[in-house]
C-alpha atoms as a PDB file:
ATOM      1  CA  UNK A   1      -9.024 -73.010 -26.980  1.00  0.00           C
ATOM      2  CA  UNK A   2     -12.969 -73.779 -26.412  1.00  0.00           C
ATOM      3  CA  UNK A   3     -14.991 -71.336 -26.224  1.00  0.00           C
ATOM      4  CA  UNK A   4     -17.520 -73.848 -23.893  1.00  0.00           C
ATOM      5  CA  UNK A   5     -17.172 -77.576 -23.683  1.00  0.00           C
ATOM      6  CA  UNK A   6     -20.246 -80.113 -25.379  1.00  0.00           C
ATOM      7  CA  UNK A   7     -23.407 -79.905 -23.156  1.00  0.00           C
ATOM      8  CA  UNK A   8     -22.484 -77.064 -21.209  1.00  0.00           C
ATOM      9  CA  UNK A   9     -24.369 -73.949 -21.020  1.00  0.00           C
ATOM     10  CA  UNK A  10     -22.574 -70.915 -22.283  1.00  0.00           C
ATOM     11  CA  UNK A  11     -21.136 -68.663 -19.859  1.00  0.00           C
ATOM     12  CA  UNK A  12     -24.393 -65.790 -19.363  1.00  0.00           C
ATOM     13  CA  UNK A  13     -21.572 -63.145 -19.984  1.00  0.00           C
ATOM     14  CA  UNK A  14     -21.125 -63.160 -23.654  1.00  0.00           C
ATOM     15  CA  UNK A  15     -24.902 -63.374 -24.111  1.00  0.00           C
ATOM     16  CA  UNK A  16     -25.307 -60.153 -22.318  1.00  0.00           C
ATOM     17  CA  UNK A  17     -22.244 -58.726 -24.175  1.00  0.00           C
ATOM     18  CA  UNK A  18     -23.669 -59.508 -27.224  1.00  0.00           C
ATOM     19  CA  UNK A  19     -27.319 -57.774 -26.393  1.00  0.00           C
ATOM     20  CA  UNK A  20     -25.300 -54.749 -25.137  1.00  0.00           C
ATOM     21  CA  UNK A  21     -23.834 -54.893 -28.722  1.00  0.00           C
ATOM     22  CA  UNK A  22     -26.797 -55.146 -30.763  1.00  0.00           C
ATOM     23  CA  UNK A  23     -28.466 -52.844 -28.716  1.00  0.00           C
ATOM     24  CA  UNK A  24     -25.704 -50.026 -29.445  1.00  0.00           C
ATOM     25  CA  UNK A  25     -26.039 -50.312 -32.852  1.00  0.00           C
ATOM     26  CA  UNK A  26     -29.692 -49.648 -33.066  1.00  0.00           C
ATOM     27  CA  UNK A  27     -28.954 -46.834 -31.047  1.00  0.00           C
ATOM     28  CA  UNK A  28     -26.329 -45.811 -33.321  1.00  0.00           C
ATOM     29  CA  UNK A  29     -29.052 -46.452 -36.024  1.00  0.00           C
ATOM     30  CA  UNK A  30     -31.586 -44.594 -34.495  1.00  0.00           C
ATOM     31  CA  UNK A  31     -29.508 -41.523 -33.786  1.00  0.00           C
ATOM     32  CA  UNK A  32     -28.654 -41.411 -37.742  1.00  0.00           C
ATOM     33  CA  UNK A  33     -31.826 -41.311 -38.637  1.00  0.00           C
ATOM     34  CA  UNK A  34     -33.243 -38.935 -36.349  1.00  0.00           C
ATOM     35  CA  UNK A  35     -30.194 -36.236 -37.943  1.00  0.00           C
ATOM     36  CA  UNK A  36     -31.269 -37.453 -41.311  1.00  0.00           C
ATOM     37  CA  UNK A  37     -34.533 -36.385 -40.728  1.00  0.00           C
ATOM     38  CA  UNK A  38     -33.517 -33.185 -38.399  1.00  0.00           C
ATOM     39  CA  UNK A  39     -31.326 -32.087 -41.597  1.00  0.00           C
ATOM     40  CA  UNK A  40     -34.013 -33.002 -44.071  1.00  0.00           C
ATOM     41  CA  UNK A  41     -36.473 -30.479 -42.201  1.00  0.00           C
ATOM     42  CA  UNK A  42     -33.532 -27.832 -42.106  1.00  0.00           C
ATOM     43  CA  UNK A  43     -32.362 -28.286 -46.006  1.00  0.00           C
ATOM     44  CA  UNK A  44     -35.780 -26.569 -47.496  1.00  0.00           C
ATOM     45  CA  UNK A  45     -34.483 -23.350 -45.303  1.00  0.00           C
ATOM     46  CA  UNK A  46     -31.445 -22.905 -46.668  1.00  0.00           C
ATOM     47  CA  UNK A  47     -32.045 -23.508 -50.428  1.00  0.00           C
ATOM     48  CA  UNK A  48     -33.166 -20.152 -50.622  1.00  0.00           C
END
């Protein structure tokens, strides 16, 4: 099975699937590093 045939454009789909993709996983990213940071500010508090 072909995924598109020589000299054809590729359907605009799987671009935008793919930028939907990368997209959530920055978001993902993001989201990890703002509770990194949220826990880092909340650690000092409960050392003592």
């Amino acid at each position: 099975m072909k995924i598109s045939r020589l000299g054809e454009a590729p359907d605009y789909r799987f671009s935008l699937a793919n930028e939907r993709t990368f997209l959530a996983w920055i978001r993902t990213a993001l989201g990890f590093l703002a509770a990194g940071v949220g826990l880092d500010q909340l650690a000092p508090d409960f050392a003592t």
